[in-house]
PDB file of N, CA and C in Angstrom:
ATOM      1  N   UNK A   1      -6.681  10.058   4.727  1.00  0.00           N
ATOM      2  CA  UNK A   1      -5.654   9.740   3.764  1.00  0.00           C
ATOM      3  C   UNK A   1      -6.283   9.468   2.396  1.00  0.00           C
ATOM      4  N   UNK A   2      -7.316   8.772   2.296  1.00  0.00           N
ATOM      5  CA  UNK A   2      -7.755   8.269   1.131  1.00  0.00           C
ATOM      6  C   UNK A   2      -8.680   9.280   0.451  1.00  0.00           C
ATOM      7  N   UNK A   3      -8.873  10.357   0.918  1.00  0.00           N
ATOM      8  CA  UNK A   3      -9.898  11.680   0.723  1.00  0.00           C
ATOM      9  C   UNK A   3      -8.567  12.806  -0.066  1.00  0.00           C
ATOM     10  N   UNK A   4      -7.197  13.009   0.327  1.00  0.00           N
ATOM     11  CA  UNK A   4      -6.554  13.560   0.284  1.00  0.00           C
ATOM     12  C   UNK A   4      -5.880  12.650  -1.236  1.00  0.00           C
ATOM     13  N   UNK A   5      -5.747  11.129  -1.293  1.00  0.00           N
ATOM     14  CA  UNK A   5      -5.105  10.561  -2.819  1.00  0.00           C
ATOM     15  C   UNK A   5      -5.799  10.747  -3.368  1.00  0.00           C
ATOM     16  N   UNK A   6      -7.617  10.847  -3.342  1.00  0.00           N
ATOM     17  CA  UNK A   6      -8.639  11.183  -4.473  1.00  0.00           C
ATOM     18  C   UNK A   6      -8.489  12.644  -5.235  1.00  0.00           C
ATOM     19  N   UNK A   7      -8.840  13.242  -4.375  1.00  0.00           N
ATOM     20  CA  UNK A   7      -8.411  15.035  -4.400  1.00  0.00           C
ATOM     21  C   UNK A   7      -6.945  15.348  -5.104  1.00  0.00           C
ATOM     22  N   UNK A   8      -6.011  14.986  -4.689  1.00  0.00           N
ATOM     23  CA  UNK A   8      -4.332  14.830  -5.415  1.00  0.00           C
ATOM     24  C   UNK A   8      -4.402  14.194  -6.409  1.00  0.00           C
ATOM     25  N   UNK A   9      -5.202  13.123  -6.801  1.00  0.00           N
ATOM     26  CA  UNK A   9      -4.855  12.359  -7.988  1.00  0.00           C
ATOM     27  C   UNK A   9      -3.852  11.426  -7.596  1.00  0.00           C
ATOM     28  N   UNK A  10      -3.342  10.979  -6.653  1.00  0.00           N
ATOM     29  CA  UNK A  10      -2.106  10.693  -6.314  1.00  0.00           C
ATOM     30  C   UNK A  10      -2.229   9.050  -6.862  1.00  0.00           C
ATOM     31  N   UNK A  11      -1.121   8.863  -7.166  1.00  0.00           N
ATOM     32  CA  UNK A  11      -1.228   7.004  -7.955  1.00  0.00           C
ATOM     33  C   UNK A  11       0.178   6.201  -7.956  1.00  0.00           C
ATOM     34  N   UNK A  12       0.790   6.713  -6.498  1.00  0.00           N
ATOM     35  CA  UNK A  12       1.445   5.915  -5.695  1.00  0.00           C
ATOM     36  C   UNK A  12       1.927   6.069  -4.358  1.00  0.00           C
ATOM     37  N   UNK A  13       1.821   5.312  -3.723  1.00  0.00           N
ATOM     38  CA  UNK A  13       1.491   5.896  -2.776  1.00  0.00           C
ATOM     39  C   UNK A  13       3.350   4.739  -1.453  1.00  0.00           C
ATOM     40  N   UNK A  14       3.567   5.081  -0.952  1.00  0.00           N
ATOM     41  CA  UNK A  14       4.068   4.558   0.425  1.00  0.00           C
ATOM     42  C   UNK A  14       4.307   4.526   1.576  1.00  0.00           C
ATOM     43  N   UNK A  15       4.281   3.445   2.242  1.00  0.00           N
ATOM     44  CA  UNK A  15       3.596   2.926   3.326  1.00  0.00           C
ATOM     45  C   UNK A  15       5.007   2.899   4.404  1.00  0.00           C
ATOM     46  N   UNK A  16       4.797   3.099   5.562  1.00  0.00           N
ATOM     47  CA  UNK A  16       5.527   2.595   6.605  1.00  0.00           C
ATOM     48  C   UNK A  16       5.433   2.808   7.677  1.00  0.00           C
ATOM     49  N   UNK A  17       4.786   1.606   8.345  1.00  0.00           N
ATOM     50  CA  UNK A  17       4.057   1.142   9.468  1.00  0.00           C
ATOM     51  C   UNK A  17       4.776   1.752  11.290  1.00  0.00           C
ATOM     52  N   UNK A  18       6.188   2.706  10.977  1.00  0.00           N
ATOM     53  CA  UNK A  18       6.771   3.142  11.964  1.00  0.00           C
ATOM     54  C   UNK A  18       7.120   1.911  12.965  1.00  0.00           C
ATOM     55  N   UNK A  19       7.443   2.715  14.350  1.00  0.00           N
ATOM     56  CA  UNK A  19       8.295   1.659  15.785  1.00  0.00           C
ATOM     57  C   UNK A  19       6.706   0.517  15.657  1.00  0.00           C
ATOM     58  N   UNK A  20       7.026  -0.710  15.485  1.00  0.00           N
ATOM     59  CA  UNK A  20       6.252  -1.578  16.094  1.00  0.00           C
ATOM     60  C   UNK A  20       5.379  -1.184  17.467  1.00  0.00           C
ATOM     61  N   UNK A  21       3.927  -1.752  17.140  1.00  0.00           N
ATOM     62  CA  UNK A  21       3.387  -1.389  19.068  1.00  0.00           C
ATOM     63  C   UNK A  21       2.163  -2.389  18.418  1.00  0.00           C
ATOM     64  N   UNK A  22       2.473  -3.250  18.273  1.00  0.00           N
ATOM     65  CA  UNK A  22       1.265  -4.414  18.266  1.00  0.00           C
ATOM     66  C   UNK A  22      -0.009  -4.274  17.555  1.00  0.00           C
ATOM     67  N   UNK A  23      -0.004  -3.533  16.892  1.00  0.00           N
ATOM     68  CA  UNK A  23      -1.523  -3.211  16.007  1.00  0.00           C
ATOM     69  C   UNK A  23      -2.187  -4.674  15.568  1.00  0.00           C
ATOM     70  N   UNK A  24      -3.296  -4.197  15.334  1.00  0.00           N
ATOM     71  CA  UNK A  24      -3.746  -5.410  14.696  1.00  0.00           C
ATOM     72  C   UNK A  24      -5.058  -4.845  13.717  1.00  0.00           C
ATOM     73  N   UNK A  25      -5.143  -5.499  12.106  1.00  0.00           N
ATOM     74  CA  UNK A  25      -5.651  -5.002  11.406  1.00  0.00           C
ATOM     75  C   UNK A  25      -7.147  -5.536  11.706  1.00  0.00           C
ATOM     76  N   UNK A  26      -7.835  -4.569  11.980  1.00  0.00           N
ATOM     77  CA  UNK A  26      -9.262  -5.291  12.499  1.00  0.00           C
ATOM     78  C   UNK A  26     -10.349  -5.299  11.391  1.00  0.00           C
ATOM     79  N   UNK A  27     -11.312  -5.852  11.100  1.00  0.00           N
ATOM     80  CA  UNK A  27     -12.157  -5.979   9.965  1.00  0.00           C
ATOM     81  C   UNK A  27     -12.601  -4.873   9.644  1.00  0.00           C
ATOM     82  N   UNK A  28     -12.933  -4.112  10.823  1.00  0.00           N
ATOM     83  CA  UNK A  28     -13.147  -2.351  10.408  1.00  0.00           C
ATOM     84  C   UNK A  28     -12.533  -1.954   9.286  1.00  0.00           C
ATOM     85  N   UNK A  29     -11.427  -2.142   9.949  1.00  0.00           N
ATOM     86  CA  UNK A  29     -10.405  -0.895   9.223  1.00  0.00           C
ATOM     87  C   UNK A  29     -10.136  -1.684   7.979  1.00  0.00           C
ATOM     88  N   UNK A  30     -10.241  -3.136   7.588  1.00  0.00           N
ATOM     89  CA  UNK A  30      -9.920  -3.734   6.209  1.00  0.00           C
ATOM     90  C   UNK A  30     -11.558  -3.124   5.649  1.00  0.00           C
ATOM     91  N   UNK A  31     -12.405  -3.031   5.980  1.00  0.00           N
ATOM     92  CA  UNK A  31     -13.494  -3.249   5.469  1.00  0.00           C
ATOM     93  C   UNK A  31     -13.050  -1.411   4.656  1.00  0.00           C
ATOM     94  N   UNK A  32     -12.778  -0.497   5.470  1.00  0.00           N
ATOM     95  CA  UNK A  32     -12.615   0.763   5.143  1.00  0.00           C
ATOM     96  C   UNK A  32     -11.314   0.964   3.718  1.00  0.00           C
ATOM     97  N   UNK A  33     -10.416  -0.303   3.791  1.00  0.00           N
ATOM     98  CA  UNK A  33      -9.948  -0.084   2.855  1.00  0.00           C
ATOM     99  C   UNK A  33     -10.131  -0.448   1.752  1.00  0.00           C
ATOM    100  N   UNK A  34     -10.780  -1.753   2.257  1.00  0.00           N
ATOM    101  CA  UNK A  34     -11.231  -1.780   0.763  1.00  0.00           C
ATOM    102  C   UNK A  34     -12.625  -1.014  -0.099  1.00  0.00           C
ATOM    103  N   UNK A  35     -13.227  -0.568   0.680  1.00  0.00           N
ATOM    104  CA  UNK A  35     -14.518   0.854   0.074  1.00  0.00           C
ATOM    105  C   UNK A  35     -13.775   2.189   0.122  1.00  0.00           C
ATOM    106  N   UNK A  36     -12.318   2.211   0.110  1.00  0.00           N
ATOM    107  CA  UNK A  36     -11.789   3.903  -0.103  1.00  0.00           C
ATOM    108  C   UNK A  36     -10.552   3.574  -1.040  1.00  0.00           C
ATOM    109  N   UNK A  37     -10.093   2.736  -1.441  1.00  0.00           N
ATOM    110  CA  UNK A  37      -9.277   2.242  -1.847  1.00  0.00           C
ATOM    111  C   UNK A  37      -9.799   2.047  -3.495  1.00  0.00           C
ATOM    112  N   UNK A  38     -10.601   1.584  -3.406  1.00  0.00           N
ATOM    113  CA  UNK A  38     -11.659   1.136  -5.235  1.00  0.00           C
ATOM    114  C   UNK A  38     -11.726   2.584  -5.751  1.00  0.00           C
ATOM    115  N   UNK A  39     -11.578   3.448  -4.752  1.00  0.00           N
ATOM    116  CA  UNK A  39     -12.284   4.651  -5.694  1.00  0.00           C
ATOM    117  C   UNK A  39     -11.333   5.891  -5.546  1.00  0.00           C
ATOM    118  N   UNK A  40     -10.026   5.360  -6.197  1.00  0.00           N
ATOM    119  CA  UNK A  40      -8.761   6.088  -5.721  1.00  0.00           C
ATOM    120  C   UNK A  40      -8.145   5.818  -6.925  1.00  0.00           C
ATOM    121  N   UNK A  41      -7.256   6.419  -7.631  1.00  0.00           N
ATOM    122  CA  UNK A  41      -6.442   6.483  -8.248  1.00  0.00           C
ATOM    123  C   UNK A  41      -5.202   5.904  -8.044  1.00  0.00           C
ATOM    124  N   UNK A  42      -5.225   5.251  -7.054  1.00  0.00           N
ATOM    125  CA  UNK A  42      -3.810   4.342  -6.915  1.00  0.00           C
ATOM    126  C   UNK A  42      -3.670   2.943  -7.397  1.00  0.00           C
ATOM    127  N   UNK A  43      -2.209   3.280  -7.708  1.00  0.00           N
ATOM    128  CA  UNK A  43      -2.100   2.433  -8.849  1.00  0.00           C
ATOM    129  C   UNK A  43      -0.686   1.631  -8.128  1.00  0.00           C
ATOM    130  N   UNK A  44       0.007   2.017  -7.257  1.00  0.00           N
ATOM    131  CA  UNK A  44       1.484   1.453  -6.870  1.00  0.00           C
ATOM    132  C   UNK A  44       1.179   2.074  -5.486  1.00  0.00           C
ATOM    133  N   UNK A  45       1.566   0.394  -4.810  1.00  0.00           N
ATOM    134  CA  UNK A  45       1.821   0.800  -2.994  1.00  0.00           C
ATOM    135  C   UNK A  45       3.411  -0.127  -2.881  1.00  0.00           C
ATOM    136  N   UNK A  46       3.992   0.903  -1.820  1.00  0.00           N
ATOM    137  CA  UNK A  46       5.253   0.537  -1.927  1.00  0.00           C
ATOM    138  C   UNK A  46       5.017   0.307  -0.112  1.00  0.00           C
ATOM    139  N   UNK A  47       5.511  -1.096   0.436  1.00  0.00           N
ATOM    140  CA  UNK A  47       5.311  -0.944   2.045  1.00  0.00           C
ATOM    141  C   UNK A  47       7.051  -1.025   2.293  1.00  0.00           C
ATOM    142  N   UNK A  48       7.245   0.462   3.435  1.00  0.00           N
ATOM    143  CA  UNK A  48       8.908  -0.307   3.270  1.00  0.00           C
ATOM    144  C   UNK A  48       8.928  -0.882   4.834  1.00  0.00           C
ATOM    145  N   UNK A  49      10.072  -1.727   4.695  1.00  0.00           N
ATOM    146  CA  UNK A  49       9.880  -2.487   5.630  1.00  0.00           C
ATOM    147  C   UNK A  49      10.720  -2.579   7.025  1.00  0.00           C
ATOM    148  N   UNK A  50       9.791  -2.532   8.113  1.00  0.00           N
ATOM    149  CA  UNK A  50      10.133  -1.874   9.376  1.00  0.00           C
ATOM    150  C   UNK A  50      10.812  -3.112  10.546  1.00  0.00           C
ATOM    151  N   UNK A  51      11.073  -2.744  11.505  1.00  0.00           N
ATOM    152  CA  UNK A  51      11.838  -3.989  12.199  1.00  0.00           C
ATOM    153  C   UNK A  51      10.906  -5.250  12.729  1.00  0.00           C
ATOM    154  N   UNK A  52       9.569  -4.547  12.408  1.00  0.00           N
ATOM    155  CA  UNK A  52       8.722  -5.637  12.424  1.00  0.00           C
ATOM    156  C   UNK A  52       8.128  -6.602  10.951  1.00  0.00           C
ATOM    157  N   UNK A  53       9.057  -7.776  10.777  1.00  0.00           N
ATOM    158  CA  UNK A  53       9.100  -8.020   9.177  1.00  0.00           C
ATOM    159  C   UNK A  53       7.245  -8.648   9.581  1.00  0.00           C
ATOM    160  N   UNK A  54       7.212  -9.599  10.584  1.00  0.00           N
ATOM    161  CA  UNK A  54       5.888 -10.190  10.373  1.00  0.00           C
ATOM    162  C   UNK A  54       4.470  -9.334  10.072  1.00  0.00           C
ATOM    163  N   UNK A  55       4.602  -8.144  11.186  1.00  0.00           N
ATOM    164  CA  UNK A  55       3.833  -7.228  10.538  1.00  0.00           C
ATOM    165  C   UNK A  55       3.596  -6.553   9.205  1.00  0.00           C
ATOM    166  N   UNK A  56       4.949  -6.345   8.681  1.00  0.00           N
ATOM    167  CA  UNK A  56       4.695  -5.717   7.241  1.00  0.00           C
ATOM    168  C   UNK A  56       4.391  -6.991   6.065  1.00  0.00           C
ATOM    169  N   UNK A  57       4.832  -8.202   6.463  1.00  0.00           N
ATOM    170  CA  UNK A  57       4.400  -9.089   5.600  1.00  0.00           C
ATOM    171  C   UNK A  57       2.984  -9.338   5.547  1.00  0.00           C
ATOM    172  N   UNK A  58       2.215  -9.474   6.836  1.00  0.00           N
ATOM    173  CA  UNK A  58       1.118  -9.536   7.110  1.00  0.00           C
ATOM    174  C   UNK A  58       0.016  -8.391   6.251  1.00  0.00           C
ATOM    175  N   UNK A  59       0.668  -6.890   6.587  1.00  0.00           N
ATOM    176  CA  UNK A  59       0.057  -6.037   5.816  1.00  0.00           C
ATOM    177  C   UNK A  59       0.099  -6.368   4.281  1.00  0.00           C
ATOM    178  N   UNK A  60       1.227  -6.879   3.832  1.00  0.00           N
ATOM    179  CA  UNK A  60       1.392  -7.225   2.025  1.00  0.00           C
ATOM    180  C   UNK A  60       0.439  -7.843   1.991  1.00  0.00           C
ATOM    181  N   UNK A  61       0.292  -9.246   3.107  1.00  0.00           N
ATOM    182  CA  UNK A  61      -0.531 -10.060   2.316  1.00  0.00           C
ATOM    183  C   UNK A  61      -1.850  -9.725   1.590  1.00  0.00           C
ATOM    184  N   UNK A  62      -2.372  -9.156   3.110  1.00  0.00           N
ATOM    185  CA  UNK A  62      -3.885  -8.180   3.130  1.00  0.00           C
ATOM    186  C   UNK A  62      -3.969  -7.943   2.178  1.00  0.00           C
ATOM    187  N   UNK A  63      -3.147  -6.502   1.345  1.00  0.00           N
ATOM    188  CA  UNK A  63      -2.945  -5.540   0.593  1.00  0.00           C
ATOM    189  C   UNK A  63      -3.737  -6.589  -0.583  1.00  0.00           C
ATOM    190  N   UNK A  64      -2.360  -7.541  -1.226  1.00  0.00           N
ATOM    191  CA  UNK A  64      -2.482  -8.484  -2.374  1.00  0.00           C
ATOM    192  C   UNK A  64      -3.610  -9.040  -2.363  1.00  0.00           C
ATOM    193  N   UNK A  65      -4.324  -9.509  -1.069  1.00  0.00           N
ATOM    194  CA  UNK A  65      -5.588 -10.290  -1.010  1.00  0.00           C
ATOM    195  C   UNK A  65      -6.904  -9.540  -1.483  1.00  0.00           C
ATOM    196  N   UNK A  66      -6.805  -8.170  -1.017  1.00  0.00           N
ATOM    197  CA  UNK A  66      -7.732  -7.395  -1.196  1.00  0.00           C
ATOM    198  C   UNK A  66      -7.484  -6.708  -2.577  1.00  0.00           C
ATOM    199  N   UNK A  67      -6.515  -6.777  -3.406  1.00  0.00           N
ATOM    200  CA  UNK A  67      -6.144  -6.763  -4.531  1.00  0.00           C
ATOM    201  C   UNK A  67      -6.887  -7.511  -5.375  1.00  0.00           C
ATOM    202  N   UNK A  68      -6.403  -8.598  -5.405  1.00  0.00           N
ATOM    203  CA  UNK A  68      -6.752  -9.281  -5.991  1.00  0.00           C
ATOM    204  C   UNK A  68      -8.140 -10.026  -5.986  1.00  0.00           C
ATOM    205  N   UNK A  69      -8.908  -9.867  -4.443  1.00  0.00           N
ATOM    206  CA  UNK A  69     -10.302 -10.243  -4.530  1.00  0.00           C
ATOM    207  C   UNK A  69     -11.063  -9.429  -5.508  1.00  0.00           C
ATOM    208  N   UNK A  70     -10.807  -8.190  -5.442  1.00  0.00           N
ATOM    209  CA  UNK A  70     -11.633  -7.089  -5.831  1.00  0.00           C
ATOM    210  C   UNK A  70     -11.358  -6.693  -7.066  1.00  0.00           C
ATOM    211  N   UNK A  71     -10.406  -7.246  -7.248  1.00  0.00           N
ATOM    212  CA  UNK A  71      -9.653  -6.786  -9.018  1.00  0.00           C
ATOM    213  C   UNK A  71      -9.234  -5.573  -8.910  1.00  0.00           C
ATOM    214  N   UNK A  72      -8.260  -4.960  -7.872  1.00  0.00           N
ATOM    215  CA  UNK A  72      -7.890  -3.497  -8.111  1.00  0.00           C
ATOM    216  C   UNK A  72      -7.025  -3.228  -9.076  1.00  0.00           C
ATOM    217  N   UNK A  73      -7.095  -2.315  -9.790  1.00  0.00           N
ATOM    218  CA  UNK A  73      -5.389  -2.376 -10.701  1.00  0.00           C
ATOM    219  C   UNK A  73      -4.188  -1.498 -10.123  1.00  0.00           C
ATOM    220  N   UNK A  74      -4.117  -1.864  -9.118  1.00  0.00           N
ATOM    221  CA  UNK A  74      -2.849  -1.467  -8.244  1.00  0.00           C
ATOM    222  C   UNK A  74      -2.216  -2.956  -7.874  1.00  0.00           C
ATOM    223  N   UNK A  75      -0.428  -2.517  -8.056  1.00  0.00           N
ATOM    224  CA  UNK A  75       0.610  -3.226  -7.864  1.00  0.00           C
ATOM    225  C   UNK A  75       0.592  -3.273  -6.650  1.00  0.00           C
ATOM    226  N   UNK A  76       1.398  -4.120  -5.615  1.00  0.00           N
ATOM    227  CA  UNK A  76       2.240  -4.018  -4.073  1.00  0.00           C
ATOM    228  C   UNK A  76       3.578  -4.410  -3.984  1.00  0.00           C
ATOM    229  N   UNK A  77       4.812  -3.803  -3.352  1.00  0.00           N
ATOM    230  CA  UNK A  77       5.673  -4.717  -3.492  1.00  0.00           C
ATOM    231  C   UNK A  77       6.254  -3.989  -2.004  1.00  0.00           C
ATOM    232  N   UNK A  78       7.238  -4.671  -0.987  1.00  0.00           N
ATOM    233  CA  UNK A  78       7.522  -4.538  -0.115  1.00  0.00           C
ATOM    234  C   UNK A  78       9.148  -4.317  -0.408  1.00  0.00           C
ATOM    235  N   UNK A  79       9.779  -3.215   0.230  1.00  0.00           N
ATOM    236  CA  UNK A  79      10.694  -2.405  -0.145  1.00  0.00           C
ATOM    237  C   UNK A  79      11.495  -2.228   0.859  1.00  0.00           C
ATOM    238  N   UNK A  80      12.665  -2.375   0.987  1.00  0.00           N
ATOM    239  CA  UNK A  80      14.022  -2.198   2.490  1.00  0.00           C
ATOM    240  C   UNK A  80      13.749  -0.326   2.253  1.00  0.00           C
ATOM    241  N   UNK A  81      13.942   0.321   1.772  1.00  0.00           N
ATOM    242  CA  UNK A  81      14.202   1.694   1.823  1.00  0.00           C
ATOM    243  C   UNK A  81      13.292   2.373   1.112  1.00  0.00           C
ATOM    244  N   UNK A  82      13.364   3.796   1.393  1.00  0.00           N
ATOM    245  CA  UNK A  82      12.628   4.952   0.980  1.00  0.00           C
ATOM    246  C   UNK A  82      12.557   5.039  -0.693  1.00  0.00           C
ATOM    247  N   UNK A  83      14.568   4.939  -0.996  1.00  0.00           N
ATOM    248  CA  UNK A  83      14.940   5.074  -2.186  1.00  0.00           C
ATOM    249  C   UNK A  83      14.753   3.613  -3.020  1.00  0.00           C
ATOM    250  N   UNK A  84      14.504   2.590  -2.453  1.00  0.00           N
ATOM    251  CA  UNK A  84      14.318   1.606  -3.344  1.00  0.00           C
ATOM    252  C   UNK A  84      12.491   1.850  -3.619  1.00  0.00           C
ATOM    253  N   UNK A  85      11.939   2.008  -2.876  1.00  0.00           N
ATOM    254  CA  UNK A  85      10.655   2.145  -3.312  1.00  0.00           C
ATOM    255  C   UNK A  85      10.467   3.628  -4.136  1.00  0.00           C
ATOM    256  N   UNK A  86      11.256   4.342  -4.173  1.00  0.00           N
ATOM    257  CA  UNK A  86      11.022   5.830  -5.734  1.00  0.00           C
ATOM    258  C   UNK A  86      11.591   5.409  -6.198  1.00  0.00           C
ATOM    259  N   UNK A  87      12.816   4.200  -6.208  1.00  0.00           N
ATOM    260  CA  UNK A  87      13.295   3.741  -7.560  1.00  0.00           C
ATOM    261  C   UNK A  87      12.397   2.862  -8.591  1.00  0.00           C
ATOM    262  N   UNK A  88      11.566   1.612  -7.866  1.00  0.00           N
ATOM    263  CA  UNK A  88      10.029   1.195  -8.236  1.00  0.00           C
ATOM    264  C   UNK A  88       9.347   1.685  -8.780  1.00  0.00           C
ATOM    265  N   UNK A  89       8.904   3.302  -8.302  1.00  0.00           N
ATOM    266  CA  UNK A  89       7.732   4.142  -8.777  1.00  0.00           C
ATOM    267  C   UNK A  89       8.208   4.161  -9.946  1.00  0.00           C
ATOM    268  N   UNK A  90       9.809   5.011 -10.617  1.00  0.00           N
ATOM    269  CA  UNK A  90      10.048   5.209 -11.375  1.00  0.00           C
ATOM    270  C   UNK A  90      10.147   4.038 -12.294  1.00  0.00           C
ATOM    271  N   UNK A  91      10.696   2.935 -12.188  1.00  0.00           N
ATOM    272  CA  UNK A  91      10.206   2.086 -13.446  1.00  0.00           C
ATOM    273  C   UNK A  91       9.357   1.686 -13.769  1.00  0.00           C
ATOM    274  N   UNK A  92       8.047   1.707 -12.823  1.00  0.00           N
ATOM    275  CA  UNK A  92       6.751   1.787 -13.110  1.00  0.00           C
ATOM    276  C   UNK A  92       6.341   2.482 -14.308  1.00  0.00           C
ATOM    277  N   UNK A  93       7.102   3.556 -13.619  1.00  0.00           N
ATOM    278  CA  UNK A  93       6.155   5.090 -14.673  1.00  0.00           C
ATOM    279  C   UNK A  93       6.828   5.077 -16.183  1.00  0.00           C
ATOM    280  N   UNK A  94       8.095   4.606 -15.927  1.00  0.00           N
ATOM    281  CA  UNK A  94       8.624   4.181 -17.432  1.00  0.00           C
ATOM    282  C   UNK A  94       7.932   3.198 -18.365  1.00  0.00           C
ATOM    283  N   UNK A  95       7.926   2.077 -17.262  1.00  0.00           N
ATOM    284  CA  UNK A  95       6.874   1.397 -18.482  1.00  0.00           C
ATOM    285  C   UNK A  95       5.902   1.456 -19.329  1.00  0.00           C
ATOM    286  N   UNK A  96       5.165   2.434 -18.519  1.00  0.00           N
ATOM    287  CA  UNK A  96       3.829   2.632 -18.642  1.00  0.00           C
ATOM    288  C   UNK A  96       3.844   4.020 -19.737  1.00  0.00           C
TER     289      UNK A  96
END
């Protein structure tokens, strides 16, 4: 995924974690995001949010934590729908 936003240029990106089945974010896989993530062009993650709220909150937090440890300049915001999160992108891109 993160080989494919470099290559695209891509600089927003969204997330959705599908049917719940117990995942659990293991240091691996944080460690992988945050060394593929720094060197990406993303700039807006939209997580929308699935019937598992604790999980997707859990993922925000991560997200923001690893945000903000690292100083990324990417936004996060957690989103009920498809269309509320391209409605986001788009006032993003207006602002800017």
């Amino acid at each position: 995924m993160f080989v494919a936003i470099q290559e695209k240029q891509i600089t927003d990106l969204m997330i959705y974690s599908g049917i719940p089945a117990g995942g659990v974010l293991t240091e691996k896989l944080i460690d992988l995001i945050i060394q593929s993530t720094s060197n990406t062009p993303l700039q807006n993650i939209a997580i929308l949010e699935s019937s598992d709220y604790l999980w997707d909150y859990n993922l925000y937090q991560v997200i923001k934590l690893l945000v903000a440890k690292y100083k990324l300049p990417i936004t996060v915001k957690l989103v009920k729908s498809r269309a509320e999160g391209l409605q986001w992108f788009k006032q993003l891109a207006f602002v800017e």
